[in-house]
Every structure is written in structure tokens, then in C-alpha cells.
C-alpha atoms as a PDB file:
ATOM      1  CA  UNK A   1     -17.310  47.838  22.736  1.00  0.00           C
ATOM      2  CA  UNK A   2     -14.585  47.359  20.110  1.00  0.00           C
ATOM      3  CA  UNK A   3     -15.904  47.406  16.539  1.00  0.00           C
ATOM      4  CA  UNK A   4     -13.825  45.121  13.797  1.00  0.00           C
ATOM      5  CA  UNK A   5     -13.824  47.086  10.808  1.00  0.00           C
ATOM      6  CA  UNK A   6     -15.750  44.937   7.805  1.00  0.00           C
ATOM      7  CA  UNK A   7     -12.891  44.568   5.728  1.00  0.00           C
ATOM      8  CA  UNK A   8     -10.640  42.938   8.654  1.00  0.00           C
ATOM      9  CA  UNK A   9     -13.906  40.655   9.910  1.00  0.00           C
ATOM     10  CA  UNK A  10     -14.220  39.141   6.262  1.00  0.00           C
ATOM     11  CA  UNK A  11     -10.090  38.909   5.868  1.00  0.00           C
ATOM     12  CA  UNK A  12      -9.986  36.920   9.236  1.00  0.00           C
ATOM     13  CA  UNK A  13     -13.251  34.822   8.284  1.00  0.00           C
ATOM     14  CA  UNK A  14     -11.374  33.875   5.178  1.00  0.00           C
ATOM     15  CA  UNK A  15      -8.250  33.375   7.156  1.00  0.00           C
ATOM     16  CA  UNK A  16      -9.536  31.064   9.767  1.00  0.00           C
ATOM     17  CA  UNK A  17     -11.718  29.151   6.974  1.00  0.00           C
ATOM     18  CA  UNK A  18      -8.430  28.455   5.212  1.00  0.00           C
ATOM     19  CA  UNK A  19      -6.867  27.418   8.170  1.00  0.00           C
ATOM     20  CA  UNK A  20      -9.632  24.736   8.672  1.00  0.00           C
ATOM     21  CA  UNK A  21      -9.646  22.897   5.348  1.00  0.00           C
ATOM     22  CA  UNK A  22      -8.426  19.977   5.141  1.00  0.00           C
ATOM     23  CA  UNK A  23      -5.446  18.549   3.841  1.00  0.00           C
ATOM     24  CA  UNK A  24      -6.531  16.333   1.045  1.00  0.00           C
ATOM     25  CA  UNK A  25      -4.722  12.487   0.515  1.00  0.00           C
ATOM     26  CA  UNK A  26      -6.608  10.822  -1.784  1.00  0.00           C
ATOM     27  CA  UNK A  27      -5.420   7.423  -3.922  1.00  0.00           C
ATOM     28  CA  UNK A  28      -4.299   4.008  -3.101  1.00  0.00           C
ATOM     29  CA  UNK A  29      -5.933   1.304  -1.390  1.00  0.00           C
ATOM     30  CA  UNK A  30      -3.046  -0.541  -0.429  1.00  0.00           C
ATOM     31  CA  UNK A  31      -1.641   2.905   1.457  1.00  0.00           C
ATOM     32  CA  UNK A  32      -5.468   3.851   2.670  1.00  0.00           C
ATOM     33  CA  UNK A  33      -6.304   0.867   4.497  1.00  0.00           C
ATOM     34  CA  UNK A  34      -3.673   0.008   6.978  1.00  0.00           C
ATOM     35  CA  UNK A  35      -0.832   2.404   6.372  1.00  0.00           C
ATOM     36  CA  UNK A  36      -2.513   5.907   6.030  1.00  0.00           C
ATOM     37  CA  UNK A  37      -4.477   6.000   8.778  1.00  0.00           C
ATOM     38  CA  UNK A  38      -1.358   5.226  10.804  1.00  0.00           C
ATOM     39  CA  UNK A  39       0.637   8.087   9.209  1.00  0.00           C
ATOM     40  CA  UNK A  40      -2.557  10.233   9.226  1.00  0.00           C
ATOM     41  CA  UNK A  41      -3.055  10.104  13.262  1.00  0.00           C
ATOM     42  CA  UNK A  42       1.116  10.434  13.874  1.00  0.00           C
ATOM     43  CA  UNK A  43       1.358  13.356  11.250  1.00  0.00           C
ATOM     44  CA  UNK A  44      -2.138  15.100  13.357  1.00  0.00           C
ATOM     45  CA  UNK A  45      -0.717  14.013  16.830  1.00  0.00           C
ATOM     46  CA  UNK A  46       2.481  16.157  15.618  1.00  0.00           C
ATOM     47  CA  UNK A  47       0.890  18.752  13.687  1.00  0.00           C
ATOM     48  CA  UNK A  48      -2.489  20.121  15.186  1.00  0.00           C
ATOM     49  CA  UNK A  49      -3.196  22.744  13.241  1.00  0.00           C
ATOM     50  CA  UNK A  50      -3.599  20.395  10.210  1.00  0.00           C
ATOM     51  CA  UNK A  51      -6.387  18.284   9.616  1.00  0.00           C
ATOM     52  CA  UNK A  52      -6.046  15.405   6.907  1.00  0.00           C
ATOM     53  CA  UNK A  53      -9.009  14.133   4.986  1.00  0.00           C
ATOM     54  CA  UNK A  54      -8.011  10.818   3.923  1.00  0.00           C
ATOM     55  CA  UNK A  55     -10.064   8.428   0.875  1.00  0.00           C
ATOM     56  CA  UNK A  56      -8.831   5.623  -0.808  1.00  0.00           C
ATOM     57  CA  UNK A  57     -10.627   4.653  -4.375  1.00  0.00           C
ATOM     58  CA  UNK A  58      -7.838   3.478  -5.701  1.00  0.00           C
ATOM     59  CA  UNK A  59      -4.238   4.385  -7.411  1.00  0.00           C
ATOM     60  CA  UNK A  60      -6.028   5.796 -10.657  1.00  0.00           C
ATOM     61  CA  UNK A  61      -9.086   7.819  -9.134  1.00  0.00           C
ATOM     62  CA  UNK A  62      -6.069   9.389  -6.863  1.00  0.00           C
ATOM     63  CA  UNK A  63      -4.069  10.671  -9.530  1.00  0.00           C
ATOM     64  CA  UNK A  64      -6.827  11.680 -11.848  1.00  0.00           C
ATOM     65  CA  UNK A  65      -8.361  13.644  -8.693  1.00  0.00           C
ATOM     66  CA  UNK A  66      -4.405  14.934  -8.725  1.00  0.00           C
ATOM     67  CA  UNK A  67      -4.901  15.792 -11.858  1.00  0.00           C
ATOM     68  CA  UNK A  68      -8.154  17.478 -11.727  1.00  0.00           C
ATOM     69  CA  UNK A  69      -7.293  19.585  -8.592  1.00  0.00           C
ATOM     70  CA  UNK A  70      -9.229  17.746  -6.095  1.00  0.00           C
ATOM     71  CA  UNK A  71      -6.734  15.986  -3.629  1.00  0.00           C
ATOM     72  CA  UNK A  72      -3.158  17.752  -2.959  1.00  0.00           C
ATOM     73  CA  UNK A  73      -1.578  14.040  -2.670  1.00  0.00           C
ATOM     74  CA  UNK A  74      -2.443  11.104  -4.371  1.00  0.00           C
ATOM     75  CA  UNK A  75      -0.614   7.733  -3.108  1.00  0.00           C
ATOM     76  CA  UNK A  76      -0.281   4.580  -5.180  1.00  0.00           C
ATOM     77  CA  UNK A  77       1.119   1.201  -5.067  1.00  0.00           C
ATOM     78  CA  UNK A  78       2.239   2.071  -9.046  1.00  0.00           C
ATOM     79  CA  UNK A  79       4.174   4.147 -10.976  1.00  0.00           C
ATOM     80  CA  UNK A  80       1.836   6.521 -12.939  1.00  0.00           C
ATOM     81  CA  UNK A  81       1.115   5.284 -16.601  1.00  0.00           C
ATOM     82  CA  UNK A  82       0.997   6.858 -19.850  1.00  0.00           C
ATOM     83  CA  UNK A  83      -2.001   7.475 -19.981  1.00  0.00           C
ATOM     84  CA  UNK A  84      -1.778   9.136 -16.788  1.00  0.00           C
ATOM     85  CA  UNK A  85       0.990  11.264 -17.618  1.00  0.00           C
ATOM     86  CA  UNK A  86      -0.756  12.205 -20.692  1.00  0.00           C
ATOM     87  CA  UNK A  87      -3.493  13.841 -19.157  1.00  0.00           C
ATOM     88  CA  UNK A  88      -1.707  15.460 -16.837  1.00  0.00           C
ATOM     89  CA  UNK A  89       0.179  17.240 -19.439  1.00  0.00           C
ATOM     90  CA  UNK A  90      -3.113  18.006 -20.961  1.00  0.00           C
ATOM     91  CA  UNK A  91      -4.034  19.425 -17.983  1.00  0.00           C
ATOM     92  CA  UNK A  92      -0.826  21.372 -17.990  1.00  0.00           C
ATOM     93  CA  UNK A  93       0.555  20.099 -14.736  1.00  0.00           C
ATOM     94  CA  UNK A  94       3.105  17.654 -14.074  1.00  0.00           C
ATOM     95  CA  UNK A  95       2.904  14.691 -11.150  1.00  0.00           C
ATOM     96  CA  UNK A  96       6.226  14.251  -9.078  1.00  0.00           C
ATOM     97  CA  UNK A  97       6.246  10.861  -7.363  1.00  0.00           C
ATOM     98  CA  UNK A  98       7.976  10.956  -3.879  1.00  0.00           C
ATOM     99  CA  UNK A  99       8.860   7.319  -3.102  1.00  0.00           C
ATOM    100  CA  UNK A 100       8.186   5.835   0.497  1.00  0.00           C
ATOM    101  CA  UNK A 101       8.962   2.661   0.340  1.00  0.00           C
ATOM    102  CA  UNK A 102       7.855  -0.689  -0.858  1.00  0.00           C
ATOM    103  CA  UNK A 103       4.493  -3.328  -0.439  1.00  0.00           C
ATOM    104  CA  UNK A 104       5.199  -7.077  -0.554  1.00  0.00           C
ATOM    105  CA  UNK A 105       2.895  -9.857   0.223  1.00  0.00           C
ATOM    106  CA  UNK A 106       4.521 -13.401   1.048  1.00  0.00           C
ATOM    107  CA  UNK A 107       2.981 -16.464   0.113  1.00  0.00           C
ATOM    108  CA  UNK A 108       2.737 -18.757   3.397  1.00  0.00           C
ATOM    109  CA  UNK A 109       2.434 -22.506   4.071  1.00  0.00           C
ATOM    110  CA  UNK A 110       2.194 -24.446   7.479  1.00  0.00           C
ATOM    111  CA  UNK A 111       5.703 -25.296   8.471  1.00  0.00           C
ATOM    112  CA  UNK A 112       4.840 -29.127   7.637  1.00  0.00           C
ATOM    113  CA  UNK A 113       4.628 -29.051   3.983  1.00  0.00           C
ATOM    114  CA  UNK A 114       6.985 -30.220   2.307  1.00  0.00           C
ATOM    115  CA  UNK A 115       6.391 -28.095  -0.839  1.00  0.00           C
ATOM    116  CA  UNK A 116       9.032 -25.050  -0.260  1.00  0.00           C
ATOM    117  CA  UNK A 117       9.591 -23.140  -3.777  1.00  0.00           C
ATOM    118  CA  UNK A 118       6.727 -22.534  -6.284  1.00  0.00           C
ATOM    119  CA  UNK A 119       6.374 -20.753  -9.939  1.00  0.00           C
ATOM    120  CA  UNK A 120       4.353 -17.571 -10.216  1.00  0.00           C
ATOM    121  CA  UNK A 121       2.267 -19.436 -12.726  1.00  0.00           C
ATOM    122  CA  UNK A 122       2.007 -22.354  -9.980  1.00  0.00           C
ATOM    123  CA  UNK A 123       1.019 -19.467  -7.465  1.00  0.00           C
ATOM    124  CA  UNK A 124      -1.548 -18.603  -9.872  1.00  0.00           C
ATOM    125  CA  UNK A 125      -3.134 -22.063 -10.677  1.00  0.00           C
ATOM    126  CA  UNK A 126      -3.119 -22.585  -6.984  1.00  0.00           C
ATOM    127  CA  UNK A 127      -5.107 -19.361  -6.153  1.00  0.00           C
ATOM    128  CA  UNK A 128      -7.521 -19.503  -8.938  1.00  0.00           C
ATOM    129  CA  UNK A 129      -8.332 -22.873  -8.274  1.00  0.00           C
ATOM    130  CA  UNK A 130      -6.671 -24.768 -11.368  1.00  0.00           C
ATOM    131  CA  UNK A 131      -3.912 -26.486  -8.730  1.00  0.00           C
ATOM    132  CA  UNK A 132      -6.560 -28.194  -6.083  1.00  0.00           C
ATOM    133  CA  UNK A 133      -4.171 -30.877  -4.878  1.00  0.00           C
ATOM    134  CA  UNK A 134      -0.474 -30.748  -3.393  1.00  0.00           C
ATOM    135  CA  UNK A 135       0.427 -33.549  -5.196  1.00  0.00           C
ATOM    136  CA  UNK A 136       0.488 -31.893  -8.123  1.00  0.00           C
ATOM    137  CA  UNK A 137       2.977 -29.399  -6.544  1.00  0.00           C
ATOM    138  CA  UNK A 138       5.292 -32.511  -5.776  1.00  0.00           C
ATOM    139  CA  UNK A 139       3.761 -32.560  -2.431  1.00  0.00           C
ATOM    140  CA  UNK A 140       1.455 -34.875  -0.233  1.00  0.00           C
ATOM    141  CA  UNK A 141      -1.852 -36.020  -1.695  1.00  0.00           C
ATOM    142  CA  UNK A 142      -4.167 -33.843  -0.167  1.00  0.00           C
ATOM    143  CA  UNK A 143      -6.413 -31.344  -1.039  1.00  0.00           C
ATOM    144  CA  UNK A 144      -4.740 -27.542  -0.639  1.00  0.00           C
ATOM    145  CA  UNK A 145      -6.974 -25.419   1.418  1.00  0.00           C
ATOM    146  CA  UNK A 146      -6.915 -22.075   0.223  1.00  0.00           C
ATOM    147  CA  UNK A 147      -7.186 -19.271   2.860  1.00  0.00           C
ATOM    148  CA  UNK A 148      -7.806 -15.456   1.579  1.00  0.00           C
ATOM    149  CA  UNK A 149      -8.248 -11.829   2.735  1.00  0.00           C
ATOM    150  CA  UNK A 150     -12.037 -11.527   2.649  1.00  0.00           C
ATOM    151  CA  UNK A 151     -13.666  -8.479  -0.074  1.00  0.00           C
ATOM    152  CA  UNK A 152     -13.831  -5.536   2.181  1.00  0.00           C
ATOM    153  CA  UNK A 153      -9.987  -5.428   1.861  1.00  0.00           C
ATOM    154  CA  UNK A 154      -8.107  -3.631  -0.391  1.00  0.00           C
ATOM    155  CA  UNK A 155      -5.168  -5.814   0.257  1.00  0.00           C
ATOM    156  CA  UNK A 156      -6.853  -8.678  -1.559  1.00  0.00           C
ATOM    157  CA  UNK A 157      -7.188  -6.755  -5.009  1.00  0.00           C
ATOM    158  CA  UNK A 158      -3.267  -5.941  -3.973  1.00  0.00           C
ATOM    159  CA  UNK A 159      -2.606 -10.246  -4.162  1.00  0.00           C
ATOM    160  CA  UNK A 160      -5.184 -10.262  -6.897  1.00  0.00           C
ATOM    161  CA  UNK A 161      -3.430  -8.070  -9.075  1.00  0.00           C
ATOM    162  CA  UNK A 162       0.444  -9.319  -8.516  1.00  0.00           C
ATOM    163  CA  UNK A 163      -0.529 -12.920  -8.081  1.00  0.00           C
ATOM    164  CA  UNK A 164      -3.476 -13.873 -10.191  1.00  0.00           C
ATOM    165  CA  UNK A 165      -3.375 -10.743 -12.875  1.00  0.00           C
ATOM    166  CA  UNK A 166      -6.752 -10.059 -11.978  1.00  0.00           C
ATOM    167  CA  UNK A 167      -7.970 -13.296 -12.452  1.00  0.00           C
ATOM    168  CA  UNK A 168     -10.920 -13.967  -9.800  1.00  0.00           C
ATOM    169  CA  UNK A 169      -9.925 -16.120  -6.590  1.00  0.00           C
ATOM    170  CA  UNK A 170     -11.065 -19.898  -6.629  1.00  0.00           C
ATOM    171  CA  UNK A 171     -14.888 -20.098  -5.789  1.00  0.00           C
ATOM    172  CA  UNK A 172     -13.401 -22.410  -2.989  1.00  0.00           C
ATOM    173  CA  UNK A 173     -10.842 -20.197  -0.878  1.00  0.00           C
ATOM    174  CA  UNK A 174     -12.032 -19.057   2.757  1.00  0.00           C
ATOM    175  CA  UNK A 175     -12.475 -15.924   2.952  1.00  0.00           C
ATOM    176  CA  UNK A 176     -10.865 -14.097   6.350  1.00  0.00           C
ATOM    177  CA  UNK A 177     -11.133 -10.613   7.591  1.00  0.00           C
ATOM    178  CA  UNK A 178      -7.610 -10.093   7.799  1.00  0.00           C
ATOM    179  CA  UNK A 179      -3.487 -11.395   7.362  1.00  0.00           C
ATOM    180  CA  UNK A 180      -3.754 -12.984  11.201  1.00  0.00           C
ATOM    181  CA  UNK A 181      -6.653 -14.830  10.590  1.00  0.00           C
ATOM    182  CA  UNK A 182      -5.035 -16.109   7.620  1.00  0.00           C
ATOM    183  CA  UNK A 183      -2.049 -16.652   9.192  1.00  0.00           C
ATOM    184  CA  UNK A 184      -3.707 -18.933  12.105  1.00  0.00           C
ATOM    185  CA  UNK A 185      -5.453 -21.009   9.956  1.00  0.00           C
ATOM    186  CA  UNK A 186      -2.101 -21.836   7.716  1.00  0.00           C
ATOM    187  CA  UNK A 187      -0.476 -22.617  11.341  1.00  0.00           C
ATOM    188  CA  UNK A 188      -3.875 -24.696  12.448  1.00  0.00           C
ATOM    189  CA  UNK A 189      -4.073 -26.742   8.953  1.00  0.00           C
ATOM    190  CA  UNK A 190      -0.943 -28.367   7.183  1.00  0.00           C
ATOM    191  CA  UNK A 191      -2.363 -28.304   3.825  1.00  0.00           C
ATOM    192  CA  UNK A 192      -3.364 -24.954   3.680  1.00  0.00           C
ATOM    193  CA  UNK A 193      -1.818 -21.753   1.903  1.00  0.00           C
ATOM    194  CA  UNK A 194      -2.666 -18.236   1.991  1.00  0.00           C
ATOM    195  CA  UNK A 195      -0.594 -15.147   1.973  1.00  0.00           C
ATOM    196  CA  UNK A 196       0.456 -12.107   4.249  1.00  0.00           C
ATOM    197  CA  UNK A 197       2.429  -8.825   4.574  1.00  0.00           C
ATOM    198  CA  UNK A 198       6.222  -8.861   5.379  1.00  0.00           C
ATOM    199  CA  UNK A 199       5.986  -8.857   9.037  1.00  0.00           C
ATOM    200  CA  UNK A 200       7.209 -11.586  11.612  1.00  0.00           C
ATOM    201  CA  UNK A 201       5.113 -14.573  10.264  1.00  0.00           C
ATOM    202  CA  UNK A 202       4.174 -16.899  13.572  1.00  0.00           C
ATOM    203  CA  UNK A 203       5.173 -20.369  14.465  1.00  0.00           C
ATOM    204  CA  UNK A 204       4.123 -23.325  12.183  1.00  0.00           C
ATOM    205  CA  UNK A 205       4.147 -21.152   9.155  1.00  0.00           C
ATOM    206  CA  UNK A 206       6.804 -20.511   6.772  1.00  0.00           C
ATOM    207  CA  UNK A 207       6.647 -18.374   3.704  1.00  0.00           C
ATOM    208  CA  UNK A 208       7.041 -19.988   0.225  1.00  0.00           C
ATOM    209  CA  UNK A 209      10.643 -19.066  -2.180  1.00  0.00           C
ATOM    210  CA  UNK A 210       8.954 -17.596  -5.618  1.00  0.00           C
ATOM    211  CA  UNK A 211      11.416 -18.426  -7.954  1.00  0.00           C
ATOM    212  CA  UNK A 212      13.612 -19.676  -5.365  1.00  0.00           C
ATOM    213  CA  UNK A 213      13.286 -15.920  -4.527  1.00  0.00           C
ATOM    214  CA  UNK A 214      12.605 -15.352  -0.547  1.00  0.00           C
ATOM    215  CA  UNK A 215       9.886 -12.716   0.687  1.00  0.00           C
ATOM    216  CA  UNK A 216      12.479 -10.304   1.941  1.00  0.00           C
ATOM    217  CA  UNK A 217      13.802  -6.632   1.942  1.00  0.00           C
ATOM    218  CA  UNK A 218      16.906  -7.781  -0.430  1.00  0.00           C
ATOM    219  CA  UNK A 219      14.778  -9.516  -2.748  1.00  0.00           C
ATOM    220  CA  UNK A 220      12.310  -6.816  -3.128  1.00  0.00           C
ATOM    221  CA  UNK A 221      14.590  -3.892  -3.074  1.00  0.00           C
ATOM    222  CA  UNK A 222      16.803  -5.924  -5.894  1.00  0.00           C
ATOM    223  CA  UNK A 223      13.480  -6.490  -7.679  1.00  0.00           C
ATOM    224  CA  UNK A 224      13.674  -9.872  -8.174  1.00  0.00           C
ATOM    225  CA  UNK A 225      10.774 -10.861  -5.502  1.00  0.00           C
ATOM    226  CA  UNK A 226       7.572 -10.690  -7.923  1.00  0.00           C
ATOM    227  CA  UNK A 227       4.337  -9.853  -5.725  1.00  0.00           C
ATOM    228  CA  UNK A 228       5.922  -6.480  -4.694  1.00  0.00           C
ATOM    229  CA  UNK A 229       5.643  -2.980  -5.724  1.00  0.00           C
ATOM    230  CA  UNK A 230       6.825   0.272  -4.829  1.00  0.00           C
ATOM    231  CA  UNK A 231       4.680   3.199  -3.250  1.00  0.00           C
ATOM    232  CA  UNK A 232       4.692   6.525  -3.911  1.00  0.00           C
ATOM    233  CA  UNK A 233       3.318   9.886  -2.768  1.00  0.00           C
ATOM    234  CA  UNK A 234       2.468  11.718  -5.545  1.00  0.00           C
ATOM    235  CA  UNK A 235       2.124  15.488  -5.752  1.00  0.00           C
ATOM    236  CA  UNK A 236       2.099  18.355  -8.201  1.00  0.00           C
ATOM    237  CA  UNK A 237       4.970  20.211  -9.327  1.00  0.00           C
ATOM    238  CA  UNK A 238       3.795  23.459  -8.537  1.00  0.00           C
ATOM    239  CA  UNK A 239       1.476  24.490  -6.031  1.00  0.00           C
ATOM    240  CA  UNK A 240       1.744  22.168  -3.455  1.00  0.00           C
ATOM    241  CA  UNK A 241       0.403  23.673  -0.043  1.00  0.00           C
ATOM    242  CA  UNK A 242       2.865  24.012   2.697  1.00  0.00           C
ATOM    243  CA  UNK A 243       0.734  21.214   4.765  1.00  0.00           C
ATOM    244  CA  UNK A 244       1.307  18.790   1.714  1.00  0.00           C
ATOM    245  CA  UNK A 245       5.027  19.125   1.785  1.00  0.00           C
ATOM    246  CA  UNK A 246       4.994  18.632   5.425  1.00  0.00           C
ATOM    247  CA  UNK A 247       3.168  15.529   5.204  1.00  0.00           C
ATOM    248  CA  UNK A 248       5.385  13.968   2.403  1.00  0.00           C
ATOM    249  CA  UNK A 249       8.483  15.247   4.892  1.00  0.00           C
ATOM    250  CA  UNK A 250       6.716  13.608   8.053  1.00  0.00           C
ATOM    251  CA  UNK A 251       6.316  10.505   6.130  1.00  0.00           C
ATOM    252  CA  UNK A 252      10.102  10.076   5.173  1.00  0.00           C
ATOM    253  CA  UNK A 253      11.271  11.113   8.567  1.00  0.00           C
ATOM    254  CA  UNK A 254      13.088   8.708  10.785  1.00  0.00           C
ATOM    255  CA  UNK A 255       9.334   8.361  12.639  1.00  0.00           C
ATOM    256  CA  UNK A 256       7.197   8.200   9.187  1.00  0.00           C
ATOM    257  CA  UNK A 257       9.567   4.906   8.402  1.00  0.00           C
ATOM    258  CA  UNK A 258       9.346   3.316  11.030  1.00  0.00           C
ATOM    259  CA  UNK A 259       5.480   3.179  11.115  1.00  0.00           C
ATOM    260  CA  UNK A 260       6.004   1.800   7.620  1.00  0.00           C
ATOM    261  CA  UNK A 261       7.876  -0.573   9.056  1.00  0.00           C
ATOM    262  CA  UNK A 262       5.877  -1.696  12.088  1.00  0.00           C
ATOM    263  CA  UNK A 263       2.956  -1.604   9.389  1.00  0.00           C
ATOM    264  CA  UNK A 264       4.236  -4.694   7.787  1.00  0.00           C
ATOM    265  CA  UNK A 265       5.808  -2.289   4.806  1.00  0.00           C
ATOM    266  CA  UNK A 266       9.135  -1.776   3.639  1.00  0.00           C
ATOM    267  CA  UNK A 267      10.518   1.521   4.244  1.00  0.00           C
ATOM    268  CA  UNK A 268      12.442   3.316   1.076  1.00  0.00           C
ATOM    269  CA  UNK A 269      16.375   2.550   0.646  1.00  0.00           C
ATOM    270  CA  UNK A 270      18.222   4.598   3.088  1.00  0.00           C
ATOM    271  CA  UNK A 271      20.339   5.351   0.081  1.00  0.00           C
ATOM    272  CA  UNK A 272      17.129   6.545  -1.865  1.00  0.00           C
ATOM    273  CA  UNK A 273      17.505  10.606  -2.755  1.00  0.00           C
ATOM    274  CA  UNK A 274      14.731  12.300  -1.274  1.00  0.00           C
ATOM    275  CA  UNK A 275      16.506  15.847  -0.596  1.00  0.00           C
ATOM    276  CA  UNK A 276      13.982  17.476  -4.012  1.00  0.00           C
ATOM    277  CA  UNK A 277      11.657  19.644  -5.531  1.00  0.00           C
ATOM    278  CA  UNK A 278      11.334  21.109  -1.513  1.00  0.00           C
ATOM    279  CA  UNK A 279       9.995  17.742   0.041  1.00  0.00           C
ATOM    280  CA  UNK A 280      13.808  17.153   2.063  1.00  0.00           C
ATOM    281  CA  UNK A 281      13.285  16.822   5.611  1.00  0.00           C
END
């Protein structure tokens, strides 16, 4: 019987333990919900030797648990604020944001209303219940039926915030479970209005100019399209573990875009740098 010396039984116990933790992604809703867990089961499928252990509290928690040592990535649907970058210089470390590409939510109408361009403050009467009536939108006169993402989502704080400023939702809007619910009852009602991610809407809706500003890749990527914003992974300067970098390189690979695409995201400009800091595919 072969006999493993102490020392070498304790280096491989420490070795294979090592090998089996996790690779911690921890941040953003928005990315957590839909997206991650699409990029998470690609990035395993491709890379079984990694496991990914994937939360979502939100864009802050995830860069304070950044900060703090606790995750290895943190996305958000945000740029890090000053305060954020403050106490990560405290801390001594410094966040580097890889950019992915972009979240936009279009504001939809059935295909019969006449009303076609709205202000963001009109967008925000409307969806905190101050508009109730399309006539005072120019349109017919009929109540508007509001249609929402229900509050298990974290796609509804995502409207919430870049629509309303935080203000609640009207005590009136439907809530739904998801965008294709909403989307069938905007197609099923004409006086109804909800919103939805960037992907192929279905017939009898239309999506809503903002400004006279379409939901769209140009308008977005120009920044001129208001209920977007950009999304980031977010990492430390020093120390990332190899299985972090390879994550952040799976993600803006040719494959990585193009679930953020079929995800109803927008992927990052092809003409974006990303070749830095190590992270270039």
C-alpha cells in the first residue's frame, strides 16, 4: 500500500479545495436576473472546471462586496459613484469597469393609438398615475391602462429608476410576471401602455419616440435615448483570479455578445477598446 507523505496529502487537500471554490459574481439586478444566468451556464458549459456562484442585491451591495473582498466581480447597470470610488481608495484598491454593453427598456403602445412621441416627464405622469386619460396626451378619450413588470423583478426597479426617478408606480397599473405578458396585453388592449426590453416587439404593438428619440441601438449608443444605461463588469485592479479574467473575456467574446443580444441587451460598440489591464480576449 502506497503511503502519501503528510505534507503532500495536506498540499493536495488545499489544492483540490481551491480548485472547488467558486467563482464569485456578485452585483446588479438588471445583469442577475435574465442576463447572468445565461452567461453563467455558457461560461460553465465551456469551462468545467469553474464553478460560478452568482447573487444579485443590487449595483451598490456588488461593488461594496468588491470592495470588501467578498465577490471577485461585481456587475452594474451604473458607473460607480463617488462615494464608491472613495471607499475603495480607502480600502486601498481600485475598481476597473469592463464595459459589456448597454440595457434599454422601450416604452410600448398597441399599434392603434394614435399617441406616437411622449416627454420623459409625460412618461412619468403616465406611470405614476398623474396622466390617467389619453386625452390628455392628445389622444382618444379613454382611460390609459397601465401594464407593469410585477415586484419579484428586478427589471421593474430598472423602469422605476430611469422612468419615474424612483417615484412608486400608480396604485392602478397591472402588475405582470414578465415583458411578454406585458407585451400581450398592450397588443390585446388599445389603450394600454407598458414597457419592454429591446427585442423584436410583436404585432399590434409599437414602441413610443421619447423625445422624438426611437428605442434603438443608435439612439442609445449616441446617448440620446433616456431609459438606458450602460453595464459594466467590474473588477479589481490587482488580484483578479485567473477564472475572473476568463469570465470577463468569455463575456466579450463573439459568443458572450451574442447572448447579450438574444437576451434583449445591447452588446458593447464593436469599436469599444477592450484589449486592457489583461481582460483582451
Amino acid at each position: 500500500m502506497k503511503i502519501v507523505p503528510l505534507f503532500l496529502a495536506a498540499a493536495l487537500g488545499l489544492t483540490n479545495a481551491i480548485a472547488q471554490a467558486p467563482l464569485r459574481i456578485e452585483g446588479s439586478n438588471t445583469f442577475g436576473e435574465k442576463l447572468g444566468p445565461l452567461l453563467v451556464t455558457a461560461f460553465e458549459s465551456k469551462n468545467p472546471e469553474i464553478r460560478v456562484a452568482l447573487k444579485r442585491p443590487g449595483s451598490g451591495p456588488g461593488l461594496l462586496a468588491l470592495i470588501e473582498g467578498r465577490t471577485e466581480i461585481a456587475p452594474t447597470s451604473r458607473p460607480a459613484n463617488r462615494a464608491e470610488l472613495q471607499a475603495a481608495k480607502k480600502a486601498g484598491v481600485r475598481l476597473v469597469p469592463q464595459a459589456i454593453g448597454s440595457y434599454g427598456v422601450a416604452v410600448v403602445v398597441n399599434a392603434q393609438n394614435p399617441v406616437t412621441n411622449l416627454k420623459p416627464s409625460q412618461v412619468r405622469a403616465i406611470f405614476s398615475g398623474k396622466i390617467t386619460h389619453w386625452n390628455q396626451l392628445r389622444g382618444p378619450d379613454q382611460p390609459i391602462k397601465l401594464v407593469v413588470l410585477g415586484p419579484k423583478t428586478g427589471a421593474r426597479a430598472g423602469f422605476q429608476n430611469l422612468a419615474l426617478r424612483g417615484a412608486d408606480y400608480a396604485a392602478t397599473a397591472t402588475a405582470l410576471p414578465d415583458y411578454a405578458a406585458i407585451l400581450a396585453a398592450v397588443a390585446d388592449d388599445p389603450f394600454a401602455i407598458g414597457y419592454a426590453d429591446l427585442c423584436s416587439l410583436p404585432p399590434g404593438t409599437r414602441s413610443v419616440l421619447i423625445n422624438g428619440e426611437p428605442a434603438n441601438a443608435v439612439a442609445i449608443y449616441e446617448q440620446v435615448y433616456p431609459y438606458a444605461s450602460p453595464l459594466y463588469l467590474y473588477t479589481l485592479e490587482r488580484g483578479t483570479s485567473a477564472a475572473a479574467k476568463k469570465f470577463v473575456r468569455f463575456v466579450s467574446s463573439k459568443s458572450g455578445q451574442q447572448i447579450i443580444r438574444d437576451a434583449g441587451f445591447l452588446p458593447r460598440l464593436p469599436a469599444a477598446p477592450f484589449a486592457e489591464r489583461g481582460f483582451a480576449p
